[in-house]
Protein backbone atom coordinates (compact mmCIF):
# COMPACT_ATOMS: atom_id res chain seq x y z
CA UNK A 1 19.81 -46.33 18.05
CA UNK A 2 17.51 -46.70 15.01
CA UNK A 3 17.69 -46.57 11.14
CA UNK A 4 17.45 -43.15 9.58
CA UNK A 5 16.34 -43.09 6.22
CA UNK A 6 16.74 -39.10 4.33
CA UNK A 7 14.38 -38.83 1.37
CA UNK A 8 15.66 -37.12 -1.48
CA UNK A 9 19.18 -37.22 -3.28
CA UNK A 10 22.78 -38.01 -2.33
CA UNK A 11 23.70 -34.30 -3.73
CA UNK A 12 21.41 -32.79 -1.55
CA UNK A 13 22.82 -30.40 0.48
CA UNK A 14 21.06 -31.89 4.15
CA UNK A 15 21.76 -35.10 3.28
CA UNK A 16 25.71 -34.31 2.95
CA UNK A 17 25.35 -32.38 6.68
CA UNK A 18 22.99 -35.42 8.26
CA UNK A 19 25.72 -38.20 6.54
CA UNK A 20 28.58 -36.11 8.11
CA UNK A 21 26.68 -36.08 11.75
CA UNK A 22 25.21 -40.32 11.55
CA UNK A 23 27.33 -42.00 9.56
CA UNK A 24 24.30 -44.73 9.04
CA UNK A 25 22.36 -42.40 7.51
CA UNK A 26 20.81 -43.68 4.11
CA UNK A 27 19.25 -42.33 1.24
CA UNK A 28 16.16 -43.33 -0.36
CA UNK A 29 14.39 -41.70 -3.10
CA UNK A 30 10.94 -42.52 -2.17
CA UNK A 31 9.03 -43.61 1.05
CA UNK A 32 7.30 -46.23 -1.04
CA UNK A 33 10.45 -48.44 -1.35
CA UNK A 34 10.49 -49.51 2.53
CA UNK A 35 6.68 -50.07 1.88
CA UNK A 36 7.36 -52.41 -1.19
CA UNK A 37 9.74 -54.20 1.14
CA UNK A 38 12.49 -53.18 -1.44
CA UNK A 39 14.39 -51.62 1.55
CA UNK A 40 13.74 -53.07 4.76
CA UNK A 41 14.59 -51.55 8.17
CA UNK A 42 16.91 -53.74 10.41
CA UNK A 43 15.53 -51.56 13.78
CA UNK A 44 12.04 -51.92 15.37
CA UNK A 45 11.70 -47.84 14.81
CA UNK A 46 13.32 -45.68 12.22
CA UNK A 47 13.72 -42.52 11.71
CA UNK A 48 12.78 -40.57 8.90
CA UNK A 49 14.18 -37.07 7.73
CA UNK A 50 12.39 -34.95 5.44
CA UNK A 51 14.63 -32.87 2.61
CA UNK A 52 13.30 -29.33 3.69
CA UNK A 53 14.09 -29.74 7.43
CA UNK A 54 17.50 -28.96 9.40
CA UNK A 55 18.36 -31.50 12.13
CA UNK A 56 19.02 -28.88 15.50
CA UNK A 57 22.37 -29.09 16.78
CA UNK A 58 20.80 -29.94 20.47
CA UNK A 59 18.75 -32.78 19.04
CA UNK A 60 20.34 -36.49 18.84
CA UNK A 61 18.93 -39.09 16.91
CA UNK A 62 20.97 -41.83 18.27
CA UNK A 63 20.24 -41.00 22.13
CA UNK A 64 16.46 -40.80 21.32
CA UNK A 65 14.35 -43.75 22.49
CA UNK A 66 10.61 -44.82 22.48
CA UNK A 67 9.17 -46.11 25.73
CA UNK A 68 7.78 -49.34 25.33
CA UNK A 69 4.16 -48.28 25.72
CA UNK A 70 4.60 -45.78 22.89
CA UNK A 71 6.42 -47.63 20.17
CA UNK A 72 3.75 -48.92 18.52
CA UNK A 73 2.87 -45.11 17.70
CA UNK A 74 4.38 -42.55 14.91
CA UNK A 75 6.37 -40.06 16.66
CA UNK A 76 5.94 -36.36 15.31
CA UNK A 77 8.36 -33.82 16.16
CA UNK A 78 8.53 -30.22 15.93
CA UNK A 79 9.64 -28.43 13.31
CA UNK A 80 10.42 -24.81 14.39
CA UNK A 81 6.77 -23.84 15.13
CA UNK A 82 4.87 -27.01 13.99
CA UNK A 83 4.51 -30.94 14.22
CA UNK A 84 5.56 -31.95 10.94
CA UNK A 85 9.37 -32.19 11.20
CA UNK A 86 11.23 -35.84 11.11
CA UNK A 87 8.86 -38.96 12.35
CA UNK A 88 9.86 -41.96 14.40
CA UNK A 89 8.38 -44.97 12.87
CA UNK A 90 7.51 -48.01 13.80
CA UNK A 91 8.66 -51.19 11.90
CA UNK A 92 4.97 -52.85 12.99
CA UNK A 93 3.27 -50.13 12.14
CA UNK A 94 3.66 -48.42 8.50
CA UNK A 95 1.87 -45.00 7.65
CA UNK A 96 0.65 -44.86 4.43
CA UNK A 97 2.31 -43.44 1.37
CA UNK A 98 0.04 -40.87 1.52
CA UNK A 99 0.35 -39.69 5.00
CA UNK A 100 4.38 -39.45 4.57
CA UNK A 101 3.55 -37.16 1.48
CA UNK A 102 1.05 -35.10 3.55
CA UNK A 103 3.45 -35.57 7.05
CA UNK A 104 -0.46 -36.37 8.28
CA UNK A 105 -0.07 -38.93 9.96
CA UNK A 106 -3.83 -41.22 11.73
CA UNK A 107 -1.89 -43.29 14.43
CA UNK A 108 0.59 -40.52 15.57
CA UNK A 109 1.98 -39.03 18.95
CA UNK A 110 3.46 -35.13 18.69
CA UNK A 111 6.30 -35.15 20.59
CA UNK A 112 6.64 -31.36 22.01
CA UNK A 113 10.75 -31.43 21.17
CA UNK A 114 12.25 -29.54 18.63
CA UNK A 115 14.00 -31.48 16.14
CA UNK A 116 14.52 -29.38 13.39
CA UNK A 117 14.12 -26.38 12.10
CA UNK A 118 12.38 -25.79 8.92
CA UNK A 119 13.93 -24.32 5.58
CA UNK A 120 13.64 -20.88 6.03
CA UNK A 121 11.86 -18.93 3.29
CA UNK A 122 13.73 -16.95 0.59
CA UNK A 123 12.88 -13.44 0.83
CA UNK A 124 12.52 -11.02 -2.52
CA UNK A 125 13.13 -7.56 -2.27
CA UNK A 126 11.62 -5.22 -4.39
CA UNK A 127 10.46 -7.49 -7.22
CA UNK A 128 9.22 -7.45 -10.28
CA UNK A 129 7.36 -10.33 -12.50
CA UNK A 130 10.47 -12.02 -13.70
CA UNK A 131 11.94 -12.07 -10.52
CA UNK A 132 8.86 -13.79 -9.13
CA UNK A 133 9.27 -16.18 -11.54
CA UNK A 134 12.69 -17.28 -11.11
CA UNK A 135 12.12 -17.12 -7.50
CA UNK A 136 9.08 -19.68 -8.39
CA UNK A 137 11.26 -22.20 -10.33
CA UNK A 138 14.19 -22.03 -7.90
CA UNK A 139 13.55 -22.18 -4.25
CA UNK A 140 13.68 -25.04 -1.98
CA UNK A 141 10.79 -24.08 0.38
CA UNK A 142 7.24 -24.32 -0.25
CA UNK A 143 6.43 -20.60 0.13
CA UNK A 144 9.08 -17.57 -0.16
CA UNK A 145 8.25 -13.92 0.50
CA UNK A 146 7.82 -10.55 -1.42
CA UNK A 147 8.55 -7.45 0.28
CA UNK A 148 7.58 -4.49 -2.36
CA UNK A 149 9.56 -0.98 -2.49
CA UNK A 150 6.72 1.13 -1.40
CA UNK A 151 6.24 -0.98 2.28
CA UNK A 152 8.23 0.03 5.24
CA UNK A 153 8.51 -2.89 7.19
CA UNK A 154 7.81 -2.46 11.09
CA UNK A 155 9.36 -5.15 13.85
CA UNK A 156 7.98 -7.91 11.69
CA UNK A 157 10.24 -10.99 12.05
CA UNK A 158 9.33 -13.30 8.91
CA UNK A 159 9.24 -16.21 11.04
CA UNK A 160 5.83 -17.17 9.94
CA UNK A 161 5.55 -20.67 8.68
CA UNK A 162 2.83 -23.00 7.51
CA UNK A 163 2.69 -26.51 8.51
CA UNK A 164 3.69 -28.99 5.91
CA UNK A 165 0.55 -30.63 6.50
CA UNK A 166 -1.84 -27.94 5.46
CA UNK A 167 -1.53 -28.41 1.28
CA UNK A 168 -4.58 -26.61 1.32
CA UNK A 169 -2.95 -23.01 2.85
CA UNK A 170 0.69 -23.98 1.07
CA UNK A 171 -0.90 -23.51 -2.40
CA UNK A 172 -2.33 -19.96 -1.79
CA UNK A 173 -0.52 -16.39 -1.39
CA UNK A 174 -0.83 -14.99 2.12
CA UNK A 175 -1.27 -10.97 2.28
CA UNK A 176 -0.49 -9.21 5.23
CA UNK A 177 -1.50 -6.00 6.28
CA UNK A 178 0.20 -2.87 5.12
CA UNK A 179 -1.28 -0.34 7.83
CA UNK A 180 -5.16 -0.98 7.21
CA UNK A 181 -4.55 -2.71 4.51
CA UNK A 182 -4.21 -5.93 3.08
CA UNK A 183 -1.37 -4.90 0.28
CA UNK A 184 1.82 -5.46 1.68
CA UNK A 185 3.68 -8.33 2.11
CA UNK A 186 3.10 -11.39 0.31
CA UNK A 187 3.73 -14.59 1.33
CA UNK A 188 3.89 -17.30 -2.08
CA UNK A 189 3.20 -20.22 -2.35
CA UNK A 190 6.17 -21.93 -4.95
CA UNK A 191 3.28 -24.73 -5.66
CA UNK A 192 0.80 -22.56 -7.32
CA UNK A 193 1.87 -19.66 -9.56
CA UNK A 194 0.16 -16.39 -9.61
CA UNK A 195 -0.48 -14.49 -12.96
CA UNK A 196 1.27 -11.55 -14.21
CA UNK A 197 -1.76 -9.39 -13.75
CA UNK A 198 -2.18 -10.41 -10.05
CA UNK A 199 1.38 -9.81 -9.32
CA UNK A 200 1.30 -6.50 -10.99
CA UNK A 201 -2.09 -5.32 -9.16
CA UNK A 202 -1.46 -7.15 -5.78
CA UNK A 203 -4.92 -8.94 -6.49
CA UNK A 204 -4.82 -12.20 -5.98
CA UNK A 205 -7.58 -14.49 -7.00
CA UNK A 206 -6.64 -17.68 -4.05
CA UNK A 207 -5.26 -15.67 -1.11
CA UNK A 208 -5.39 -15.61 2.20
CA UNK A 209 -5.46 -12.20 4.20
CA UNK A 210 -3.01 -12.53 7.69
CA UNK A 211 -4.64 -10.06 9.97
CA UNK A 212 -0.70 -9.12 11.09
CA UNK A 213 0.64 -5.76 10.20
CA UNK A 214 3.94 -6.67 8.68
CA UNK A 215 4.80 -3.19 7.09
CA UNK A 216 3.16 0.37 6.89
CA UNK A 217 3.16 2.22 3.98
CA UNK A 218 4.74 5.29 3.28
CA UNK A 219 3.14 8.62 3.47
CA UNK A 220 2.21 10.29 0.58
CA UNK A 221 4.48 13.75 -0.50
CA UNK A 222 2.65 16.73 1.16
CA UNK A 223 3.80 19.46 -1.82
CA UNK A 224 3.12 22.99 -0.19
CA UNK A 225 2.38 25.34 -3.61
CA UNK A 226 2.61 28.92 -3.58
CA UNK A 227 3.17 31.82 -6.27
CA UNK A 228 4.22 35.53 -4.73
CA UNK A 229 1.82 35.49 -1.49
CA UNK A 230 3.12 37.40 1.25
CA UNK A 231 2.00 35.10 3.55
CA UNK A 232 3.41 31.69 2.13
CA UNK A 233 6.60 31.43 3.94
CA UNK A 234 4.62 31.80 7.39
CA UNK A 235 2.08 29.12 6.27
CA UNK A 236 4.65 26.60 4.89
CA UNK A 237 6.94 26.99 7.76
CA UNK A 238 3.56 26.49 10.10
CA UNK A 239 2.40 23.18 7.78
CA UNK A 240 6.23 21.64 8.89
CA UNK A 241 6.21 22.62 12.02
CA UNK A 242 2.58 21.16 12.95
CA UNK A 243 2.25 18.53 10.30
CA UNK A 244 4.95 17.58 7.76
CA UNK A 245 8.53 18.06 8.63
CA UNK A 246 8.94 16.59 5.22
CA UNK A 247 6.81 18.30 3.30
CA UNK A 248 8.28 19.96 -0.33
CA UNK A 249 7.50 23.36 -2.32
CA UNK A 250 6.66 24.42 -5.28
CA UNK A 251 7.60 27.96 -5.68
CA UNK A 252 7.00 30.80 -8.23
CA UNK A 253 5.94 28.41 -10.87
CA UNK A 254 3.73 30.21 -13.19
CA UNK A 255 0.15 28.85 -14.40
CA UNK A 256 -2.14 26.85 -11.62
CA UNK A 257 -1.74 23.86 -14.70
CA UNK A 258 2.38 24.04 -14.69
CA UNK A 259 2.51 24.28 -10.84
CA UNK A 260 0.66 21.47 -10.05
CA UNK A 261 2.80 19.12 -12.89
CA UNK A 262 6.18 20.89 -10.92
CA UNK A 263 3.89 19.30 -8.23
CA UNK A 264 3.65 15.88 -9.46
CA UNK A 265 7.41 15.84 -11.31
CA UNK A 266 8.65 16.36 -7.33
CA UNK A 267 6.59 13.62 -5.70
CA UNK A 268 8.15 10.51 -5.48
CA UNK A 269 5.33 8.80 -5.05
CA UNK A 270 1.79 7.38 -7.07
CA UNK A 271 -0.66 10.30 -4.96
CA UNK A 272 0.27 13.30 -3.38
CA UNK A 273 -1.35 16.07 -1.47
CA UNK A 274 -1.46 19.68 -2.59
CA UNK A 275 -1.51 22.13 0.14
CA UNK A 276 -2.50 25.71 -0.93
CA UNK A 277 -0.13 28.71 0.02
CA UNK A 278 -3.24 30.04 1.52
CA UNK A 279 -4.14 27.00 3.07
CA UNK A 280 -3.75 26.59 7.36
CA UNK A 281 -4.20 23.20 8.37
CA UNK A 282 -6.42 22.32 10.75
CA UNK A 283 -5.48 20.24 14.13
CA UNK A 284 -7.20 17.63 13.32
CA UNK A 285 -6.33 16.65 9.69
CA UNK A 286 -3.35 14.19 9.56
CA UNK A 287 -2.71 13.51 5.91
CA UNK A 288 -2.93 9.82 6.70
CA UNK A 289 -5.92 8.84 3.94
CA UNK A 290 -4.72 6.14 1.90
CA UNK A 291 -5.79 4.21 -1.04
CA UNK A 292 -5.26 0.27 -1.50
CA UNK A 293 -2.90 -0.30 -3.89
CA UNK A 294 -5.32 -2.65 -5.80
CA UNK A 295 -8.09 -0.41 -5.77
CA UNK A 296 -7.28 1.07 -9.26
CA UNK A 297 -9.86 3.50 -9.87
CA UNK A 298 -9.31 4.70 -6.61
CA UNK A 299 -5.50 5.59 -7.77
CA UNK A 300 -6.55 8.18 -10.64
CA UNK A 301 -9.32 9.80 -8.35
CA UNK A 302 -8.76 13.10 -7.27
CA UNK A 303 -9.99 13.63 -3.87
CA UNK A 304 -10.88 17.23 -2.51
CA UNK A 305 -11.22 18.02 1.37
CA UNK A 306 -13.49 20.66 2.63
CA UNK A 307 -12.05 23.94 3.91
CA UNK A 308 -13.34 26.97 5.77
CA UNK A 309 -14.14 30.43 3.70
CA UNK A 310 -13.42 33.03 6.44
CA UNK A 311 -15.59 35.83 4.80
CA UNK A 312 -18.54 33.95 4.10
CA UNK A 313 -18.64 31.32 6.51
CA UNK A 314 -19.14 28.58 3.27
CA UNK A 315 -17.70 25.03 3.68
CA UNK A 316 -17.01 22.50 0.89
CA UNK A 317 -13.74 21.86 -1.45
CA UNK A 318 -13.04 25.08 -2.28
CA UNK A 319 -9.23 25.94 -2.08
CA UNK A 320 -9.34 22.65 0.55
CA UNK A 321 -6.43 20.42 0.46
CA UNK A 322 -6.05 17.89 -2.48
CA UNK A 323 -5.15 14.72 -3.17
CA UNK A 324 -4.02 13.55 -7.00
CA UNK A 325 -2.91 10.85 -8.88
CA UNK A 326 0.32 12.00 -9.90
CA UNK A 327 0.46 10.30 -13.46
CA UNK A 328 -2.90 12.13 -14.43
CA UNK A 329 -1.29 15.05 -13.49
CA UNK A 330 1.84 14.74 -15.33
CA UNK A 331 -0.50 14.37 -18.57
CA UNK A 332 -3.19 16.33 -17.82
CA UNK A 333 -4.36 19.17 -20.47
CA UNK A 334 -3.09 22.59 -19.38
CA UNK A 335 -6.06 24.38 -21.73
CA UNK A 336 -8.62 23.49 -18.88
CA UNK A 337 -10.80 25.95 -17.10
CA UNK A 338 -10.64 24.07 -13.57
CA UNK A 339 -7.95 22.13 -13.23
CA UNK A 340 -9.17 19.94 -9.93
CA UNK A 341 -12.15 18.25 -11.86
CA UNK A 342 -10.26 18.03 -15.39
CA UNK A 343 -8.14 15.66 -14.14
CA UNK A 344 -9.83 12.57 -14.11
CA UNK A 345 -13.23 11.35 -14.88
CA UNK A 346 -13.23 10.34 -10.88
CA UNK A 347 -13.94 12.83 -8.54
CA UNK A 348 -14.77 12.48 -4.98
CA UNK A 349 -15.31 15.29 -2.27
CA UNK A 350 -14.51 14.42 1.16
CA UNK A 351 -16.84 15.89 3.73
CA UNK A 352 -14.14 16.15 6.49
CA UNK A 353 -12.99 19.65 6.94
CA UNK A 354 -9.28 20.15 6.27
CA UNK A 355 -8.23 23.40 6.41
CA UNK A 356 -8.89 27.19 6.75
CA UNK A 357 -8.81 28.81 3.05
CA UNK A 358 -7.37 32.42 4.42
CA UNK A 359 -7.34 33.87 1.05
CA UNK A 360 -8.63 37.11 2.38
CA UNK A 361 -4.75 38.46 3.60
CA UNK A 362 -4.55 41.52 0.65
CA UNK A 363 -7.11 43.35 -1.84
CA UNK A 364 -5.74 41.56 -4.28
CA UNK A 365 -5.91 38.08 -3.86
CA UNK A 366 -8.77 38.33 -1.92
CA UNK A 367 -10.36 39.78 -5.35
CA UNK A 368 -8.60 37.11 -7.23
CA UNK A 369 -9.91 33.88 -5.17
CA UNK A 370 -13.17 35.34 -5.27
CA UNK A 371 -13.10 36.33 -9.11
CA UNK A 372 -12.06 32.66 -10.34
CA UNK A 373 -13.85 30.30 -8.05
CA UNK A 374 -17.45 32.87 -8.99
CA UNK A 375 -16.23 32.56 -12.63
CA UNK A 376 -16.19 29.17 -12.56
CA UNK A 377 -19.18 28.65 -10.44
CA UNK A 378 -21.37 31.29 -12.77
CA UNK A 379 -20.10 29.37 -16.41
CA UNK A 380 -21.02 26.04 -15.30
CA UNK A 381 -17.64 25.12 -16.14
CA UNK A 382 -17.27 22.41 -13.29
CA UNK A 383 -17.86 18.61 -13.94
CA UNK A 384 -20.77 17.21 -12.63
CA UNK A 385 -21.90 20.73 -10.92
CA UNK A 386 -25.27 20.78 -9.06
CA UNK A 387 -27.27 23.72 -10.47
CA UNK A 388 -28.75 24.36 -6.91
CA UNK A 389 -26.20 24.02 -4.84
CA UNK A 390 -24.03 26.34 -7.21
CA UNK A 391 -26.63 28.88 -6.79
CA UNK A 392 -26.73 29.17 -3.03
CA UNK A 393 -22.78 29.29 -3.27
CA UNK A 394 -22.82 32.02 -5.36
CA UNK A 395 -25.24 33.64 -3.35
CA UNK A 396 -23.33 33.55 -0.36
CA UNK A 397 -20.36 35.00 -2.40
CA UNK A 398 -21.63 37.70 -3.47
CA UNK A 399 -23.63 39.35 -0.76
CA UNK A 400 -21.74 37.70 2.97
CA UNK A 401 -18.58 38.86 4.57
CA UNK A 402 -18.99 42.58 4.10
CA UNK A 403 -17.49 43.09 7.97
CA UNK A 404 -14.61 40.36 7.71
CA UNK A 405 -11.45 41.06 6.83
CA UNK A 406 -10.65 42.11 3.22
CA UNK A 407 -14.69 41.30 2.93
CA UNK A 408 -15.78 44.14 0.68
CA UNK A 409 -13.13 42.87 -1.81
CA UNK A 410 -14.28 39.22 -1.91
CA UNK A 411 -18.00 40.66 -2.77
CA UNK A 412 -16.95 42.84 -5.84
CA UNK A 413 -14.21 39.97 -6.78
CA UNK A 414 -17.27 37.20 -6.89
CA UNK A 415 -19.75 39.84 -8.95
CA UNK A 416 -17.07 40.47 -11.03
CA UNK A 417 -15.97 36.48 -11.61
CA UNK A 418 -19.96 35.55 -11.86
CA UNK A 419 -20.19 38.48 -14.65
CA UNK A 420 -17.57 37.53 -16.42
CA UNK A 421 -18.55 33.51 -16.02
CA UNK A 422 -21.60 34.12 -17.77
CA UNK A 423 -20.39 36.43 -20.34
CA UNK A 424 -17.80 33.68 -21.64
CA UNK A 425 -19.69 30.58 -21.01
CA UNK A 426 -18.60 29.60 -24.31
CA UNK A 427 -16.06 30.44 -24.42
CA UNK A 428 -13.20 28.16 -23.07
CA UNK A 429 -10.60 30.21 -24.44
CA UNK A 430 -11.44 33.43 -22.59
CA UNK A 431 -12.59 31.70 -19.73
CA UNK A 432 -9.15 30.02 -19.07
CA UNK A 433 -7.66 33.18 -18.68
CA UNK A 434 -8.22 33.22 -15.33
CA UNK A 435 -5.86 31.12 -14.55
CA UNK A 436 -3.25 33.75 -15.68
CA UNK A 437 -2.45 35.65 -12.19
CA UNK A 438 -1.16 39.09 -14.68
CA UNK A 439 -4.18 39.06 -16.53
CA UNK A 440 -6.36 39.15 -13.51
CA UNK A 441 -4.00 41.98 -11.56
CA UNK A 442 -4.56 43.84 -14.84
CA UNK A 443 -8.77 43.33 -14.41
CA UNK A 444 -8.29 44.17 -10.54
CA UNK A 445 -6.37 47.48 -10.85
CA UNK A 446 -8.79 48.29 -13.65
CA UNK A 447 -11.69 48.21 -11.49
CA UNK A 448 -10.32 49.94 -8.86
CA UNK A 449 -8.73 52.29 -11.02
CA UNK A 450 -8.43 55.91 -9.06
């Protein structure tokens, strides 16, 4: 049986549970009082027993013994996962001050028993700064975790520890991977604190990135938008069955500007897709795109997929499926012309083709998609439009798709929106009519007046 020696304070907690279990236990404030000889050891080993660690309930101190041809050697136990638990030392044969501190020891032997068990990091939920902070100041262990609201946590086990002897890795905040990302779970370190803005931004300046996926993040809300088309209860029952069994709708709101912030107001989270009432999804779009949570010009981008134009064959982002940044949204200016590239200065079209745009299903709104995409085209009204690349679309437009469904309609609909562009270039007022659905039936059953 050798000494044991606990470092830290009578109060502590371990020390009250390791008295209880060896009644020669002792307490010593600091490993530098055996080495000043102020107290000396009576055994040729002894046993010492760090704050932070839990003696196992299967481990014995008192039946433990060195072989003679090792007790001239540190013995290193495991802690949980690691070699850095409680040390057999012998009398002979001090360790430096220094390698007690850092529990790295020169003239050591691991022992592959577990001994203890180390203090098991406090976890936050859902935290903000100040709970960080308190969390900071208060815990025992040298690292506790952050688990944010929008992660959803997969079979992850939080058993991950970091040896006692790596200072370097206990002083930095381990990220692990949300999905793809590296945003999700933090691991802190309660040595070093991060800053506000870090915290806030999930940008840490000394990290380390755990290639373990410890949570996935939600998908964004899929909001299905439709006005009076005949078709939109077909489509949105065909986007839940296929795609989104969660997916919500926006319904008879009037005004493209006041649909889309119904849109955002029913999204519970910081992006979410638009799907057009017109829109069919194709097989092989998933709605899985995500943006980093730290990227923050990528969260007040609006991203546009390409869809299919089944009169005139043309692919890019017209009527394709969106996604926006919900708080741009929410303030956006409902006076613009086209609301897609009014809502932020970012803008970024995704070649990858997303759905078919089947606005041809009626004269009417066949005329109508035609009339204010042409309109908009023709007026130049679009940020950052190429001239030539307008040009060809409107082209195409005006003079393909006479033979497709509807076609004829979609041809007089884009002369009629390119006419009508260029008439009120300058006009923003008059050219943000067409965003009023009555105004334009009124213009449609005026030209085809009988």
């Amino acid at each position: 049986m050798y000494d044991i020696f606990f470092l830290g304070n009578h109060a502590d907690e371990n020390f009250k549970i390791l008295k209880n279990n060896y009644p020669n236990a002792q307490q010593i404030d600091d490993y530098s009082q055996i080495l000043d000889k102020k107290i000396i050891p009576f055994t040729k080993m002894f046993w010492i027993i760090f704050p932070d660690t839990f003696i196992c309930d299967d481990f014995n101190l008192n039946a433990y013994q060195a072989t003679k041809w090792d007790d001239s050697y540190i013995h290193v136990f495991r802690n949980g996962k690691h070699n850095d638990g409680v040390v057999l030392i012998p009398k002979k044969n001090l360790p430096s001050k220094k390698e007690v501190d850092n529990r790295f020891f020169i003239n050591k032997k691991e022992i592959d028993v577990i001994a203890s068990e180390d203090y098991k990091y406090e976890i936050l939920q859902n935290p903000c700064y100040d709970d960080y902070e308190k969390m900071f100041n208060d815990t025992k262990g040298d690292m506790f975790w952050a688990v944010w609201h929008d992660t959803l946590i997969t079979d992850f086990t939080f058993d991950y520890v970091i040896p006692k002897f790596d200072k370097f890795h206990l002083k930095m905040t381990h990220v692990f991977k949300n999905g793809e990302f590296f945003d999700g779970v933090c691991l802190f370190s309660s040595h070093k604190k991060v800053s506000k803005r870090e915290f806030d931004n999930r940008f840490f300046i000394e990290k380390k990135e755990v290639d373990i996926v410890a949570s996935n993040p939600p998908r964004y809300d899929i909001i299905f938008l439709s006005y009076n088309e005949s078709f939109a209860d077909e489509n949105y029952e065909r986007l839940k069955s296929t795609k989104a069994p969660d997916a919500k709708r926006v319904h008879g709101v009037k005004g493209i500007h006041a649909a889309h912030k119904k849109a955002a107001e029913q999204s519970d989270t910081d992006m979410f897709w638009v799907v057009d009432a017109d829109s069919i999804v194709t097989d092989s779009f998933n709605f899985d795109f995500r943006i980093p949570f730290y990227d923050a010009a990528g969260k007040t981008t609006v991203y546009v997929w390409e869809s299919i134009n089944p009169v005139n064959g043309l692919v890019y982002g017209y009527g394709g499926v969106k996604l926006l940044p919900k708080k741009l949204v929410l303030e956006m200016d409902e006076n613009g012309v086209d609301m897609t590239t009014s809502i932020s200065r970012f803008f970024k079209p995704v070649k990858t083709i997303s759905n078919l745009n089947s606005f041809n299903t009626d004269p009417f709104n066949t005329w109508k998609s035609a009339f204010r995409e042409c309109c908009k085209l023709s007026s130049r009204i679009i940020n950052r439009q190429d001239d030539n690349e307008t040009q060809q679309r409107l082209q195409s437009w005006k003079t393909k798709g006479e033979g497709r469904r509807y076609g004829n309609f979609a041809i007089e609909g884009a002369i009629a929106g390119s006419e009508y562009g260029e008439k009120y270039s300058n006009d923003l007022d008059t050219l943000a009519k067409i965003n009023d659905f009555d105004f334009l039936k009124d213009l449609f059953e005026e030209q085809y007046e009988r």
